[in-house]
N, C-alpha and C. Protein backbone atom coordinates (compact mmCIF):
# COMPACT_ATOMS: atom_id res chain seq x y z
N UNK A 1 11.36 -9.54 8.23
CA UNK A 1 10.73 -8.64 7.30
C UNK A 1 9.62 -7.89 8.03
N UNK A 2 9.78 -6.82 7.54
CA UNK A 2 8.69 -5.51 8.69
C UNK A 2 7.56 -5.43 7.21
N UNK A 3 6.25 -5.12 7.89
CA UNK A 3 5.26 -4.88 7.07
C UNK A 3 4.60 -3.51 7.78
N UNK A 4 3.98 -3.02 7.15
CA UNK A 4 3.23 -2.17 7.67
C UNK A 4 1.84 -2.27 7.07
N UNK A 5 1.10 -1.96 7.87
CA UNK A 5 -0.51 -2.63 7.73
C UNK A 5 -1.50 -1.33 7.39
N UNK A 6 -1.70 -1.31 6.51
CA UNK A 6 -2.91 0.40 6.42
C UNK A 6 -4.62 -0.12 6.38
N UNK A 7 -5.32 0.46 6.93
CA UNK A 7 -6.26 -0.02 6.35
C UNK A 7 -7.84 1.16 5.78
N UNK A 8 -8.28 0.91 5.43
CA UNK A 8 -9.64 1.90 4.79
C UNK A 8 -10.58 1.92 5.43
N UNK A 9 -10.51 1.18 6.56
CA UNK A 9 -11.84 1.31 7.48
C UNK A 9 -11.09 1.06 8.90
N UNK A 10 -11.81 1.54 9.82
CA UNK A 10 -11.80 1.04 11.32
C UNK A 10 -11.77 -0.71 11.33
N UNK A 11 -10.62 -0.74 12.45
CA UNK A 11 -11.09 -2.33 12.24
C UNK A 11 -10.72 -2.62 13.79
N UNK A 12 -11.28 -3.68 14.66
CA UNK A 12 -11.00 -4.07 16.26
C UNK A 12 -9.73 -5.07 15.83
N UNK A 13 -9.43 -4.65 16.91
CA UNK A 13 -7.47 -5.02 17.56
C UNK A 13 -7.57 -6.88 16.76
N UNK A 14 -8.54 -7.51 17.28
CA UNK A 14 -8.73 -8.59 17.00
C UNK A 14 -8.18 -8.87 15.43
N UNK A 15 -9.48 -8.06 14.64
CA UNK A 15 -9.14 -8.11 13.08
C UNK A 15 -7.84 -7.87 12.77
N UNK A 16 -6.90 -6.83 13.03
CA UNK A 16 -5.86 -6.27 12.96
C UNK A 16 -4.59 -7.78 13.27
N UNK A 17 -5.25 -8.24 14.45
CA UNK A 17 -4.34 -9.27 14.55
C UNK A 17 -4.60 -10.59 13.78
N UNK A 18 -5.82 -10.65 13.35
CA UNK A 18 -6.15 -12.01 12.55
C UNK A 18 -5.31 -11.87 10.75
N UNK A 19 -5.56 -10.28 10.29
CA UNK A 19 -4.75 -10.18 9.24
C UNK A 19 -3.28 -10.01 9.35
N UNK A 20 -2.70 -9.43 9.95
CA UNK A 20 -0.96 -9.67 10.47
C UNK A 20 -0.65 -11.02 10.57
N UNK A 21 -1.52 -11.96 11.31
CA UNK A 21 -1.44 -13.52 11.48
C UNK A 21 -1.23 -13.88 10.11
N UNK A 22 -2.40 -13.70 9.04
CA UNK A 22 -2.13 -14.10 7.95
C UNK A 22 -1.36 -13.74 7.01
N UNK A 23 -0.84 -12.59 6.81
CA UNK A 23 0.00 -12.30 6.21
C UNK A 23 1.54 -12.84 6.53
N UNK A 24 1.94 -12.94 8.17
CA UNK A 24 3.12 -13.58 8.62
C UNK A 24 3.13 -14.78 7.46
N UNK A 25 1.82 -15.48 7.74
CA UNK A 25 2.12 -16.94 7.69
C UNK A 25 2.17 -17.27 6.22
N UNK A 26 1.79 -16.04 5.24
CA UNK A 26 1.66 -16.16 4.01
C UNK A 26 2.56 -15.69 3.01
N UNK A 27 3.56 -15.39 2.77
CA UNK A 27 4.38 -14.68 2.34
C UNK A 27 3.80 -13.91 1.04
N UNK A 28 3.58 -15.34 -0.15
CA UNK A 28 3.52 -14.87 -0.80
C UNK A 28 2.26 -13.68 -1.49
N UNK A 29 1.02 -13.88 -0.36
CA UNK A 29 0.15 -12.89 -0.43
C UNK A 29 0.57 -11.78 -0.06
N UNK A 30 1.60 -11.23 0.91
CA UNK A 30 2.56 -10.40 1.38
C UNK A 30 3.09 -9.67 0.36
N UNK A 31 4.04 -10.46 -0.38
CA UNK A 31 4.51 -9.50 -1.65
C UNK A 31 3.10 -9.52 -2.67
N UNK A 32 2.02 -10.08 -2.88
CA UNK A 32 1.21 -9.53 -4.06
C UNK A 32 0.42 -8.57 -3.15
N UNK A 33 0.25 -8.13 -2.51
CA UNK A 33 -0.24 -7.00 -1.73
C UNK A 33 0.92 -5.65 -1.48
N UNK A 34 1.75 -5.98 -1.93
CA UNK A 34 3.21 -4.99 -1.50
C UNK A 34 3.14 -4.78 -3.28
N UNK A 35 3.03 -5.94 -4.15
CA UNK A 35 3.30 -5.10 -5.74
C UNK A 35 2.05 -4.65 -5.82
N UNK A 36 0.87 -4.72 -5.81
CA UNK A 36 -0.15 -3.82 -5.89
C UNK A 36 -0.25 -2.76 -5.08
N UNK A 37 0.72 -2.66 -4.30
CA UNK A 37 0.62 -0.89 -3.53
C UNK A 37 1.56 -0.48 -4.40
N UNK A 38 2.65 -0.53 -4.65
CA UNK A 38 3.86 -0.09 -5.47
C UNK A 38 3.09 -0.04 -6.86
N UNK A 39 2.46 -0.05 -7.11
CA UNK A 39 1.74 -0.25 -8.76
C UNK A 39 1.05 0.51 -9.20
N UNK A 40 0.42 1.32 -7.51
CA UNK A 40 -0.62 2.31 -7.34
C UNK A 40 -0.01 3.18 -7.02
N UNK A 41 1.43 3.47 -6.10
CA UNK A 41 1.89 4.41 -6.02
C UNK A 41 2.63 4.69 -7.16
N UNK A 42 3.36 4.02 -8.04
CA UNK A 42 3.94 4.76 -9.20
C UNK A 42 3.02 5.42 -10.28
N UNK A 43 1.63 4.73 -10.40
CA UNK A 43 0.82 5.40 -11.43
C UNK A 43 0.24 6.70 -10.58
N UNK A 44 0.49 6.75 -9.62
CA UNK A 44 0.28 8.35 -8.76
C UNK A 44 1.34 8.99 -9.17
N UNK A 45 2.18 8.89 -8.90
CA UNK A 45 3.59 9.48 -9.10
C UNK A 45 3.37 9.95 -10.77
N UNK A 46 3.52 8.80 -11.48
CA UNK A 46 3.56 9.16 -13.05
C UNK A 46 2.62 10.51 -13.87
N UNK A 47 0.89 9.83 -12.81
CA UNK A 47 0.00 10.94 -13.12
C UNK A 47 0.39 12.28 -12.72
N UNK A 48 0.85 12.50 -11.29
CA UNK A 48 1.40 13.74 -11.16
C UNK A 48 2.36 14.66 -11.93
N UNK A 49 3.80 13.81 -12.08
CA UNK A 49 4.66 14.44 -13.19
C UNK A 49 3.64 15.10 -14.22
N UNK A 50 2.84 14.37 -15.20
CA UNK A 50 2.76 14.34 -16.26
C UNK A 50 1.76 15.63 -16.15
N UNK A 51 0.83 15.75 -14.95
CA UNK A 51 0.61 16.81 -15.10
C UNK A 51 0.89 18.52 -14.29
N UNK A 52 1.74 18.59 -14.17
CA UNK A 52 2.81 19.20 -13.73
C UNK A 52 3.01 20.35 -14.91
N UNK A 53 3.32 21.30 -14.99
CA UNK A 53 3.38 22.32 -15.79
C UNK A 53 4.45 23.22 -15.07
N UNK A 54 5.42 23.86 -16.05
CA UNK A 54 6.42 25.07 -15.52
C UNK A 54 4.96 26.61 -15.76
N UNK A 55 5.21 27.50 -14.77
CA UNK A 55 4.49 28.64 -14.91
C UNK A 55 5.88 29.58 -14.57
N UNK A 56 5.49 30.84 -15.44
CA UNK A 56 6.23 31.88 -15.36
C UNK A 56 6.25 33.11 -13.89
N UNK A 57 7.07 32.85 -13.16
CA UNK A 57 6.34 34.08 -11.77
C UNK A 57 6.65 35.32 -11.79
């Protein structure tokens, strides 16, 4: 299973590898970190549609 790692701040190689470590070893924090991105990207998605409008050109 491939993960991909994002993060919100700068972080040293070290950190980077101490959280990959834990996530390997953790699965199931793995998927509750994978449904809370998916949770955030669909209520992006949803908000967008919804506001979305046809204009006449």
């Amino acid at each position: 299973m491939y993960a991909v790692l994002s993060a919100s701040r700068l972080m040293k190689a070290a950190e980077v590898r101490e959280v990959c470590a834990e996530l390997r070893n953790n699965p199931t924090l793995l998927m509750a970190l994978e449904l809370a991105a998916k949770e955030t990207l669909y209520q992006r998605l949803k908000e967008k549609a919804a506001s979305e409008t046809l204009t006449a050109s």
